[in-house]
C-alpha atoms as a PDB file:
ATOM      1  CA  UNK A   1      -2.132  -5.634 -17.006  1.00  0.00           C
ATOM      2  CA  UNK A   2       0.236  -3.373 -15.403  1.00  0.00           C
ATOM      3  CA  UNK A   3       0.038   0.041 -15.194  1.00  0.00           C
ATOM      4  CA  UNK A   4       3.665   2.193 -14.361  1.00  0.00           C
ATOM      5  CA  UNK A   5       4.537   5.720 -14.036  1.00  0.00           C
ATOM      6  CA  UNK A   6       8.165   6.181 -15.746  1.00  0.00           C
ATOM      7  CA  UNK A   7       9.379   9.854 -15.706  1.00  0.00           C
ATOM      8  CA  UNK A   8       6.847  11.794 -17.673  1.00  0.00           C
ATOM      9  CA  UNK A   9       5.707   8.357 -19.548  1.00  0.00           C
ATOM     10  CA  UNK A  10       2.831   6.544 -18.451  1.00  0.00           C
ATOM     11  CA  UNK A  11       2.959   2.667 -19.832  1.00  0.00           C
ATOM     12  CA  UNK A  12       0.782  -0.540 -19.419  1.00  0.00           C
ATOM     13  CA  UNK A  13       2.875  -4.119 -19.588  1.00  0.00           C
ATOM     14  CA  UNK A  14       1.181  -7.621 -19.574  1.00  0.00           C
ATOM     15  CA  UNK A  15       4.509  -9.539 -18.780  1.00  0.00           C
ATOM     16  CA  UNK A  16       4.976  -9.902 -22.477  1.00  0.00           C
ATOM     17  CA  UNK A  17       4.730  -6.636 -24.240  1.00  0.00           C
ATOM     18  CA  UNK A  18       5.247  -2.711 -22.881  1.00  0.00           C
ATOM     19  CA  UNK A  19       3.511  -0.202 -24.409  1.00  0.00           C
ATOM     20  CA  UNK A  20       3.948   3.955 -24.000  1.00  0.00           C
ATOM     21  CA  UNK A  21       0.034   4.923 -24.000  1.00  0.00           C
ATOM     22  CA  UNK A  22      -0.960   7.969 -25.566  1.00  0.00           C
ATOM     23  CA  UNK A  23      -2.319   9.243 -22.267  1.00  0.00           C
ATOM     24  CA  UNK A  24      -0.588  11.982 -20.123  1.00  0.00           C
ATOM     25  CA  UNK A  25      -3.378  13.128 -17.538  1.00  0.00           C
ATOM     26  CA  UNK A  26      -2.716  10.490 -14.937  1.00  0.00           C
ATOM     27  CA  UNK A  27      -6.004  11.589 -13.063  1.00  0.00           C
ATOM     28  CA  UNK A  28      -7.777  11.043 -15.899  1.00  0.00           C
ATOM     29  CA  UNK A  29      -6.640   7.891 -17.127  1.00  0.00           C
ATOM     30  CA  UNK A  30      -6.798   6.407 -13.549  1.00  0.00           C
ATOM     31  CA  UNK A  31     -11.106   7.787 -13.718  1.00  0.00           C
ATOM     32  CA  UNK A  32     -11.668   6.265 -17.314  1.00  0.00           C
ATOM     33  CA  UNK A  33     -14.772   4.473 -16.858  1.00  0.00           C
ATOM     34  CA  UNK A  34     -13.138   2.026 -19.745  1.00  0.00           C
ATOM     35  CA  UNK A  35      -9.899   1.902 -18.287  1.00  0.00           C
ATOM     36  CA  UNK A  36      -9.451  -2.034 -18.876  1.00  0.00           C
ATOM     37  CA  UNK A  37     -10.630  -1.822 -21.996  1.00  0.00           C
ATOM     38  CA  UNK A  38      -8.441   1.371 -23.159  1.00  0.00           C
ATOM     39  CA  UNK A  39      -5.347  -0.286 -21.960  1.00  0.00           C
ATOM     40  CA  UNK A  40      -6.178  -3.813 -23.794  1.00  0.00           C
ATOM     41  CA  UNK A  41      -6.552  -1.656 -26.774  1.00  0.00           C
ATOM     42  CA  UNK A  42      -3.077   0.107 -26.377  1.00  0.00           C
ATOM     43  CA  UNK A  43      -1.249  -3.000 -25.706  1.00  0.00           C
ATOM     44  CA  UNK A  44      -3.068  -4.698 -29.199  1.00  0.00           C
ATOM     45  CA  UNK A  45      -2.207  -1.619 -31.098  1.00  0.00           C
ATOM     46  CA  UNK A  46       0.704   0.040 -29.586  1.00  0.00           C
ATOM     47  CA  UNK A  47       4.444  -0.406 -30.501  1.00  0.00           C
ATOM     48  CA  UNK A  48       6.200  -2.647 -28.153  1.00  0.00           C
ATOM     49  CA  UNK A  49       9.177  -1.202 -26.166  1.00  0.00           C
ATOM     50  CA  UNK A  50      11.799  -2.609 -23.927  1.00  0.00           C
ATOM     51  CA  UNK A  51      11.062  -1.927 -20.266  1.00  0.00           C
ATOM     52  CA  UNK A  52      12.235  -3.654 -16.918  1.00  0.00           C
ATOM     53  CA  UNK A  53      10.347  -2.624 -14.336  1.00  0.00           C
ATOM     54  CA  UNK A  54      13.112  -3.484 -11.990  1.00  0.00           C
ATOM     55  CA  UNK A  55      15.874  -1.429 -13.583  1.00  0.00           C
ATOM     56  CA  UNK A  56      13.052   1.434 -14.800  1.00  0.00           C
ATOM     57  CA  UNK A  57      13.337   4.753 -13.072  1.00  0.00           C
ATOM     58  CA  UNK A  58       9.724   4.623 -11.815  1.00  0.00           C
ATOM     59  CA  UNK A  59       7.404   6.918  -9.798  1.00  0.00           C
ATOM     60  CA  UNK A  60       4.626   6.233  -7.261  1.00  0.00           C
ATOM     61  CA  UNK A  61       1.599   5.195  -9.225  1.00  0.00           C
ATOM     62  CA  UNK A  62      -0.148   8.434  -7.654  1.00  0.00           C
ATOM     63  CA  UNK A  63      -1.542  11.648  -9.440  1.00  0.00           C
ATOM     64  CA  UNK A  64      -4.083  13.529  -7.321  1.00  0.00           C
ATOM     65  CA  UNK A  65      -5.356  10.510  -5.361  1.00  0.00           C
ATOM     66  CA  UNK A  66      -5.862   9.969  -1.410  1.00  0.00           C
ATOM     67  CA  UNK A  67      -4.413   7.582   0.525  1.00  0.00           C
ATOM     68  CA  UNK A  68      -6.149   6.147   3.032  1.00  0.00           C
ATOM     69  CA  UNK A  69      -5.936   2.712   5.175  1.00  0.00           C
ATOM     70  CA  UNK A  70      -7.658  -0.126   7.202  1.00  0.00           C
ATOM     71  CA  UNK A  71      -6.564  -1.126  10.337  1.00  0.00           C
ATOM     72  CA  UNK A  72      -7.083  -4.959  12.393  1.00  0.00           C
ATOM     73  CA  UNK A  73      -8.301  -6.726   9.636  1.00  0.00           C
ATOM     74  CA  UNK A  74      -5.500  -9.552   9.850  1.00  0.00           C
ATOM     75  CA  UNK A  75      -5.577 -11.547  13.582  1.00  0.00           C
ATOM     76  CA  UNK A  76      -1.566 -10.429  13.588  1.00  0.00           C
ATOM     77  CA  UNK A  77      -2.146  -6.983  13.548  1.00  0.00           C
ATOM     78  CA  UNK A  78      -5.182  -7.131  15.973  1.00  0.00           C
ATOM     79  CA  UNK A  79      -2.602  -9.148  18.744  1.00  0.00           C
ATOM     80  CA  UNK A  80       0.008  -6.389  17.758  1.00  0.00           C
ATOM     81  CA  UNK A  81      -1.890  -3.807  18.669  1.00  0.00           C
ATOM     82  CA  UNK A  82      -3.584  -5.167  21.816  1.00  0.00           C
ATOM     83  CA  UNK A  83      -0.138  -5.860  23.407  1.00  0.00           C
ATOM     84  CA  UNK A  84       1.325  -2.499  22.422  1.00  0.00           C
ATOM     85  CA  UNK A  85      -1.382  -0.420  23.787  1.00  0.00           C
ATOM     86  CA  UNK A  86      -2.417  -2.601  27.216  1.00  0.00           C
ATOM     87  CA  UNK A  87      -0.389  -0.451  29.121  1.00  0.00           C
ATOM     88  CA  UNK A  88      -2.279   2.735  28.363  1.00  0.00           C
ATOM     89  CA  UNK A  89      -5.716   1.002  28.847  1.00  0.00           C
ATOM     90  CA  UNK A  90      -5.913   0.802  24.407  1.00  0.00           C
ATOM     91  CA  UNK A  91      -5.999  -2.937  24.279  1.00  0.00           C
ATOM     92  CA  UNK A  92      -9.765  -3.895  24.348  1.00  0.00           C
ATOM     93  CA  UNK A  93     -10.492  -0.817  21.785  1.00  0.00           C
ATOM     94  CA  UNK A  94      -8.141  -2.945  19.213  1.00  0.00           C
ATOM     95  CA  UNK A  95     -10.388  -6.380  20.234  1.00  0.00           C
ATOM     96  CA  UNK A  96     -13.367  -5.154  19.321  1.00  0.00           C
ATOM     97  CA  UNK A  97     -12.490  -3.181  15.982  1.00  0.00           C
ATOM     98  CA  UNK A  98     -11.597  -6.691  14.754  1.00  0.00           C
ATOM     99  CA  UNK A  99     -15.088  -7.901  15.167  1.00  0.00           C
ATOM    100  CA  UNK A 100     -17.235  -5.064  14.701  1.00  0.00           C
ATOM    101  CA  UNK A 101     -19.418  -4.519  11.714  1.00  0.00           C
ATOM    102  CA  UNK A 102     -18.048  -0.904  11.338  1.00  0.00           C
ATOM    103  CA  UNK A 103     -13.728  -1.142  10.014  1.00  0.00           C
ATOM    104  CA  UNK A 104     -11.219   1.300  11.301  1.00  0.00           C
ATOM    105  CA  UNK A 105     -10.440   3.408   8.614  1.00  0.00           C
ATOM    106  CA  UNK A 106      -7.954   6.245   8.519  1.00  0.00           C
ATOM    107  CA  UNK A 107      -6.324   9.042   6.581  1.00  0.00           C
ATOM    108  CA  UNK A 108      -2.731   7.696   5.660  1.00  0.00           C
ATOM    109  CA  UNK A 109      -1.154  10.191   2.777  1.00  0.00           C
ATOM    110  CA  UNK A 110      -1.743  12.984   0.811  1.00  0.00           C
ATOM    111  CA  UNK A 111       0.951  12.382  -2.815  1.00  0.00           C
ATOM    112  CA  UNK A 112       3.484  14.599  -1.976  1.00  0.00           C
ATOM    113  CA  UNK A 113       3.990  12.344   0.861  1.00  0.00           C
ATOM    114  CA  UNK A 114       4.161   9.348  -0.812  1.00  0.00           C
ATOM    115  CA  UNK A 115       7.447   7.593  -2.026  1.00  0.00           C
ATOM    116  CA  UNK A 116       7.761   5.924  -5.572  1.00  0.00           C
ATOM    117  CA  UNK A 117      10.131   2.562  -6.133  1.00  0.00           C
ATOM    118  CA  UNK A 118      13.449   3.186  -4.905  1.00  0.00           C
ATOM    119  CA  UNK A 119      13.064   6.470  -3.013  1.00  0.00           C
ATOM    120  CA  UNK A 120      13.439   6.834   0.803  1.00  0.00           C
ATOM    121  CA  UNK A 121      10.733   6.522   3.691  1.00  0.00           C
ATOM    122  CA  UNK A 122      11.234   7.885   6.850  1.00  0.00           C
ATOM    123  CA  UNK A 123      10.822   6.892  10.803  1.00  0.00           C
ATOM    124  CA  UNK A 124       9.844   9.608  12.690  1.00  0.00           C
ATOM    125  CA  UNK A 125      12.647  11.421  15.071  1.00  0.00           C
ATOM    126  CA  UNK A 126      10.369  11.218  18.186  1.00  0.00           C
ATOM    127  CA  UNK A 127      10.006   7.427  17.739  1.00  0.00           C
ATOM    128  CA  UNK A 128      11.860   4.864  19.216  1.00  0.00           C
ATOM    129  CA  UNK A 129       9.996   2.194  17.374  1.00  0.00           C
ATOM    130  CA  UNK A 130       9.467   1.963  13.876  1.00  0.00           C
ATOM    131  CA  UNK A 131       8.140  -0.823  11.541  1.00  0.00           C
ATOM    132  CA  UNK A 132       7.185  -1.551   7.968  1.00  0.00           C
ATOM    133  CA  UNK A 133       3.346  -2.763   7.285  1.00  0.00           C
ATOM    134  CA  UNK A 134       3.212  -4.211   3.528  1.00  0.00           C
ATOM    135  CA  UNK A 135      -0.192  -4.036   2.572  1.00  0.00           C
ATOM    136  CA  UNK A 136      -2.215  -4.864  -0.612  1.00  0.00           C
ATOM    137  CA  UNK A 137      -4.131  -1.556  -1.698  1.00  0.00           C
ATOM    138  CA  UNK A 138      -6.837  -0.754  -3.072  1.00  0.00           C
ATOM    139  CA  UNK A 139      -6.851   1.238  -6.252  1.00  0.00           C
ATOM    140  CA  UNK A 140     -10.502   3.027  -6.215  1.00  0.00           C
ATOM    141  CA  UNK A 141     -11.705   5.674  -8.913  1.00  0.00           C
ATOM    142  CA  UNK A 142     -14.009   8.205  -8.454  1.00  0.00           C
ATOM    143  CA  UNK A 143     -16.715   6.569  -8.561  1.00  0.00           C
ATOM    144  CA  UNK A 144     -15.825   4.131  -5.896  1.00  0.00           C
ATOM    145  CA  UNK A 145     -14.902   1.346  -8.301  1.00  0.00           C
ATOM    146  CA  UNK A 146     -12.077  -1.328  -7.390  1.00  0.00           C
ATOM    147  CA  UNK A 147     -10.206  -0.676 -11.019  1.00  0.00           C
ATOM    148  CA  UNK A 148      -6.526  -2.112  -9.437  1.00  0.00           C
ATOM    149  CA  UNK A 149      -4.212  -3.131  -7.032  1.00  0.00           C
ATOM    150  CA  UNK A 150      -0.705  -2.241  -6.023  1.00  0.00           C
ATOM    151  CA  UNK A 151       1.777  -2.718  -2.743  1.00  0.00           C
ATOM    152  CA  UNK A 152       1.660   0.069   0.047  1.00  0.00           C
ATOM    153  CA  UNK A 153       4.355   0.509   2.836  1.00  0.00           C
ATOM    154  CA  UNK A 154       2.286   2.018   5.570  1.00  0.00           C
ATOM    155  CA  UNK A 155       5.222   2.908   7.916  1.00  0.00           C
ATOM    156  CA  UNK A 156       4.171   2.838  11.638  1.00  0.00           C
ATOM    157  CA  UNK A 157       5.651   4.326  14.722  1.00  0.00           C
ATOM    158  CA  UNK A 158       4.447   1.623  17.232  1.00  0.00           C
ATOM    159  CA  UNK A 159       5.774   3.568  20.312  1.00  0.00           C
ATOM    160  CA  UNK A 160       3.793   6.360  19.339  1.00  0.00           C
ATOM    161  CA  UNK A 161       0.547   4.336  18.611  1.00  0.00           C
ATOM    162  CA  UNK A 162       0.591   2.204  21.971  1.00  0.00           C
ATOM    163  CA  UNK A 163       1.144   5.142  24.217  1.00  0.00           C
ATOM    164  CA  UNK A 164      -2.377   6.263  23.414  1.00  0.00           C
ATOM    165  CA  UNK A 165      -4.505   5.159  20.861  1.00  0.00           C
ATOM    166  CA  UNK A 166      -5.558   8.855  20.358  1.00  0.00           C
ATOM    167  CA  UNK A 167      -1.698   9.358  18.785  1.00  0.00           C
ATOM    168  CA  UNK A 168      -2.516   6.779  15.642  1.00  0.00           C
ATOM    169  CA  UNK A 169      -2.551  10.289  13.230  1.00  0.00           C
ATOM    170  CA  UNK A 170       1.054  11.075  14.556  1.00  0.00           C
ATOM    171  CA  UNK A 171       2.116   7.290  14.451  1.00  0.00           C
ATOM    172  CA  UNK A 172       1.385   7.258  10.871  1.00  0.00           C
ATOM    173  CA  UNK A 173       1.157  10.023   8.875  1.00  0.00           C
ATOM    174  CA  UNK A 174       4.178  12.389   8.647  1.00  0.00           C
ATOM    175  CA  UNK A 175       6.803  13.305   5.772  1.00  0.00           C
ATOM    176  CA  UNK A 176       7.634  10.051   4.186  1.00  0.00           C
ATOM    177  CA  UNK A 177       5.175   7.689   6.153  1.00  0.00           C
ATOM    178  CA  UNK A 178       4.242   5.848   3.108  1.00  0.00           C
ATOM    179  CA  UNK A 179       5.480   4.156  -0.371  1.00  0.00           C
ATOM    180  CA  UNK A 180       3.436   2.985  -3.131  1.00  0.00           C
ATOM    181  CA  UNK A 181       4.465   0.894  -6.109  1.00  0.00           C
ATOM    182  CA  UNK A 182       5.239  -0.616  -7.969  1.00  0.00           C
ATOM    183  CA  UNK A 183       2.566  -0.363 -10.246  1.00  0.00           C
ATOM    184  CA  UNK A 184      -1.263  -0.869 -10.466  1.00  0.00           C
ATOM    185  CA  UNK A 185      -2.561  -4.244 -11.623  1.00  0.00           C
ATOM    186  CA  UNK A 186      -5.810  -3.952 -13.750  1.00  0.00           C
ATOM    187  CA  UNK A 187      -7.645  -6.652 -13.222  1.00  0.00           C
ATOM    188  CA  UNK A 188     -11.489  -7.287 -12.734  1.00  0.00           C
ATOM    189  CA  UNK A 189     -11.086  -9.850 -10.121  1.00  0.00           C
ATOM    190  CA  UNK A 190      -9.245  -9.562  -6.442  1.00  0.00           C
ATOM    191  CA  UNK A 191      -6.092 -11.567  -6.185  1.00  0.00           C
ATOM    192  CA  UNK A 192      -6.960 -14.743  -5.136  1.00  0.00           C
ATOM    193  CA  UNK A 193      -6.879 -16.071  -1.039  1.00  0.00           C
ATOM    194  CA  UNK A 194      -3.568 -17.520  -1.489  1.00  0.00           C
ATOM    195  CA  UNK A 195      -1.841 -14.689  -3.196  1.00  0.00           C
ATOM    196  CA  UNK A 196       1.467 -14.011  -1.230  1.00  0.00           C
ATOM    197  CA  UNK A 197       2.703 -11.172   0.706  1.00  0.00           C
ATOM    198  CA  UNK A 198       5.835 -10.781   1.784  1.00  0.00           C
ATOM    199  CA  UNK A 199       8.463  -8.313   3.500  1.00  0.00           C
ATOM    200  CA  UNK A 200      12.222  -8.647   3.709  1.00  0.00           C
ATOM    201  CA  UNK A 201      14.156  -6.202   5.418  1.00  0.00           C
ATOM    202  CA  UNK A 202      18.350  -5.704   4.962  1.00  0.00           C
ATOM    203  CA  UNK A 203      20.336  -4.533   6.857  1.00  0.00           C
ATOM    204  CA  UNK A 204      24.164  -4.100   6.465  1.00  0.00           C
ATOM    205  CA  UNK A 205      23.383  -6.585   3.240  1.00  0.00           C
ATOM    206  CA  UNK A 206      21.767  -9.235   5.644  1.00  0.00           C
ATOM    207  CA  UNK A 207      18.630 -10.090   6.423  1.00  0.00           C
ATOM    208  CA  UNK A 208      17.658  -8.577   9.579  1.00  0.00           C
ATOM    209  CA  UNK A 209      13.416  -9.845   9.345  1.00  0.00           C
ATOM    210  CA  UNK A 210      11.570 -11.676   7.196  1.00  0.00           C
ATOM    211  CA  UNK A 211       7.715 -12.289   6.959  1.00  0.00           C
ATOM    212  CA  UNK A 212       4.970 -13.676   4.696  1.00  0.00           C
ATOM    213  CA  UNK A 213       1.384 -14.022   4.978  1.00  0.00           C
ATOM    214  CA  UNK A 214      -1.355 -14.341   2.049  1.00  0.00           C
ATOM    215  CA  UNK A 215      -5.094 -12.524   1.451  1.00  0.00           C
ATOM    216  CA  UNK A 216      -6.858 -15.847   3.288  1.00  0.00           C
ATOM    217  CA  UNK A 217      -5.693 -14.191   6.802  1.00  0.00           C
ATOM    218  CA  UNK A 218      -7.422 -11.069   5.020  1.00  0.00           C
ATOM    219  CA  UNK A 219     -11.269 -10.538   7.463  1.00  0.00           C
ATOM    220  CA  UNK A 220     -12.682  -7.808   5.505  1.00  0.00           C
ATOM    221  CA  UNK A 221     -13.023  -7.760   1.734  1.00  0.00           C
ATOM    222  CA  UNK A 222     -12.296  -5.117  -0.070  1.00  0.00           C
ATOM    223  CA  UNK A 223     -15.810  -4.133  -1.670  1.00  0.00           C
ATOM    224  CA  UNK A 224     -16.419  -4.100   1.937  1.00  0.00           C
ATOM    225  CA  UNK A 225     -14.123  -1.686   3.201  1.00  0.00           C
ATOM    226  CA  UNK A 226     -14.908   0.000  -0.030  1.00  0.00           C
ATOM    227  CA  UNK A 227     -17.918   0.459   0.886  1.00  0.00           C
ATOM    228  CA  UNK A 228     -17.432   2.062   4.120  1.00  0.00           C
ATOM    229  CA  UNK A 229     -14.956   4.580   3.193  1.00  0.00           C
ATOM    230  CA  UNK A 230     -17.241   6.072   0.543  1.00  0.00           C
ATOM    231  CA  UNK A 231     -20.005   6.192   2.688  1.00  0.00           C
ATOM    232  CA  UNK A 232     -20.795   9.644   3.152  1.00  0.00           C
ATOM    233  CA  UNK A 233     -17.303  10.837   1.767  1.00  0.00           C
ATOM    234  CA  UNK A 234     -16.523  11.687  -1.916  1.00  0.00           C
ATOM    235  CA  UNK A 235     -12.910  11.206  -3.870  1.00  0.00           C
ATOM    236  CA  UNK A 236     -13.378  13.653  -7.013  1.00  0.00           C
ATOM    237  CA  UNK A 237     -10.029  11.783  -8.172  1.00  0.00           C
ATOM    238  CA  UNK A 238     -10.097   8.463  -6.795  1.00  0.00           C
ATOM    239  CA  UNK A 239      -8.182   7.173  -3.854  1.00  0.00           C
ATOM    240  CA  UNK A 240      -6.070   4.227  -2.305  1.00  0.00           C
ATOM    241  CA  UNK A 241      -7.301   2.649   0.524  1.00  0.00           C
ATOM    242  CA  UNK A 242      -4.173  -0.224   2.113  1.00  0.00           C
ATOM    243  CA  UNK A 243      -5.967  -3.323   3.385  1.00  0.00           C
ATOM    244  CA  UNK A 244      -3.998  -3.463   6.558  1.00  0.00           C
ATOM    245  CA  UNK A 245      -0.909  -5.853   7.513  1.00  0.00           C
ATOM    246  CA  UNK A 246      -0.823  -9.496   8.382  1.00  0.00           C
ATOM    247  CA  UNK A 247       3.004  -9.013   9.334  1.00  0.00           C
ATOM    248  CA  UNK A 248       4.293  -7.817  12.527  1.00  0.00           C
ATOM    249  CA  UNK A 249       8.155  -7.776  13.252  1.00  0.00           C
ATOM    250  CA  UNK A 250       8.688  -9.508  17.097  1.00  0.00           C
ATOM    251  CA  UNK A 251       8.408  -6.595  19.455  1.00  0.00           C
ATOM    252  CA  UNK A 252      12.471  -6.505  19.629  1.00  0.00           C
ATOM    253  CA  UNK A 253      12.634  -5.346  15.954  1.00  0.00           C
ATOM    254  CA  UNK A 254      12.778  -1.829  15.023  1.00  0.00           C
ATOM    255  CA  UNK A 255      13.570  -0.061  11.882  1.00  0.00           C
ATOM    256  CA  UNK A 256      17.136   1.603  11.587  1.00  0.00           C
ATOM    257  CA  UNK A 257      18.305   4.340   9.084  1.00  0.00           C
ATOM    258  CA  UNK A 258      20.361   2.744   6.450  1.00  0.00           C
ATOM    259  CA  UNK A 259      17.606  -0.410   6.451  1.00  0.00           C
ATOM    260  CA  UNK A 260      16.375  -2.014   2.841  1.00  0.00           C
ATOM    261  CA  UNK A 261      12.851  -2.578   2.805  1.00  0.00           C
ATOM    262  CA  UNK A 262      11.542  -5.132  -0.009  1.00  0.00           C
ATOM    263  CA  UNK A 263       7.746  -6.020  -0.186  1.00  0.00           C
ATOM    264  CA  UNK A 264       6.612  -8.460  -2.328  1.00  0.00           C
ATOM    265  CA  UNK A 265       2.919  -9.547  -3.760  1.00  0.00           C
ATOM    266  CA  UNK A 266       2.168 -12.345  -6.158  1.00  0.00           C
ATOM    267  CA  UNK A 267       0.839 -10.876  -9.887  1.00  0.00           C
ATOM    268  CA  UNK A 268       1.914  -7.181  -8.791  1.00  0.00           C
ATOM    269  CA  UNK A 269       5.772  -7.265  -8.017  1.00  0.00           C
ATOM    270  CA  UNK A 270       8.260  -5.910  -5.526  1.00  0.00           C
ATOM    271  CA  UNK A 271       8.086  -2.249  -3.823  1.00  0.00           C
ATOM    272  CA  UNK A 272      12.149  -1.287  -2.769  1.00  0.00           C
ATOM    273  CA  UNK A 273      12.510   1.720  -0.341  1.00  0.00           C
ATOM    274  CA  UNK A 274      15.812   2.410   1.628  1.00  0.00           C
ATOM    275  CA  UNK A 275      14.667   4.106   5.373  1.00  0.00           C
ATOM    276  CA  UNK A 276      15.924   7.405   5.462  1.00  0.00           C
END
């Protein structure tokens, strides 16, 4: 099941039937304890209604929720960030997050910085370059309970980052530094290993990089990092915590303004943000 934010409407799909739910406290819906169960319930009882998702004006599936991510937990990310940051004496730090019991963990977004389906991210002014990270996330309600799963874009300002690892706050969070959507897939179970992700970026109506990777390149799981960021921390509304990025653009790539970013994972759909 799929859970969307549409305007003021909040509605649960199942790839054959949409339903409006009777709900209108996001925060509260997303911290029902039977939230699986409510929604099955809507969608036997509810009046069906048309709805695209990909024509639907739609809104980040965020109310009062955190964002937080995980860094180095794919083997592409870890070599990414060992040759950006040799230079400035960073690399080894980046080697032995990979392998250590404890993850790296970091604030990402509070909402208001978050873009929905078709709105705008940013790249930061005082970066020279800027990438996309397409990343499954973690849906987690108060009570530090996987209940879902959508797409996050954590935008990254790699120049910023490798210069000193001590800049990763100012590489990554900043007006417009991250995108959520489309939706967030109920399910009891983690997508599967060889669930897809992918990321196409456009540019002037071509394709200017494409990449795809799947969960099995995943190290951590996500009860795991779970785990660790509600250790000793507390999320009265819930949170999102993105699983990091298995795809890296070739060090030559950087984002331009004008740019179409697409992200794609299997069972959850397609996240669209133009860079601003």
């Amino acid at each position: 099941m799929r859970l969307y934010r549409s305007g003021d409407l909040l509605l649960v799909e199942n790839g054959r039937k949409a339903v409006v739910l009777p709900d209108s406290d996001w925060d509260a819906l997303f911290n029902r304890s039977d939230l699986a169960k409510h929604l099955r319930a809507c969608l036997a009882s509810g009046l069906s209604v048309a709805f695209d998702p990909s024509t639907a004006s739609l809104r980040a599936p965020i109310g009062a929720q955190e964002v937080w991510a995980a860094g180095v937990t794919y083997y592409r990310s870890r070599d990414a960030r060992v040759e950006e940051s040799k230079e400035a004496g960073g690399g080894d730090f980046y080697s032995r997050v990979y392998t250590a019991p404890r993850p790296e963990l970091f604030f990402k977004a509070t909402p208001r910085r978050v873009a929905g389906p078709g709105a705008p991210v940013r790249i930061r002014r005082d970066g020279k370059w800027n990438v996309p990270e397409p990343e499954l996330a973690l849906a987690i309600n108060a009570k530090g309970r996987i209940i879902g799963y959508s797409i996050c874009n954590d935008m990254s300002s790699r120049d910023i980052e490798g210069e000193n690892p001590l800049y990763l706050p100012q590489a990554k969070i900043y007006d417009g530094s991250c995108a959520l959507g489309p939706c967030v897939l109920v399910a009891e179970k983690t997508p599967g290993p060889s669930t897809s992700i992918r990321l196409d970026i456009r540019r002037a109506g071509k394709t200017a990089f494409h990449g795809e990777t799947s969960l099995k390149q995943l190290k951590r799981t996500p009860e795991e990092l779970v785990s660790w960021l509600y250790r000793d921390n507390s999320f009265p509304d819930g949170a999102f915590l993105s699983t990091g990025t298995g795809i890296v653009p070739p060090d030559a790539f950087t984002l331009r303004r004008g740019d179409l970013i697409r992200m794609s994972i299997d069972g959850i759909g397609t996240l669209e943000n133009p860079v601003a």
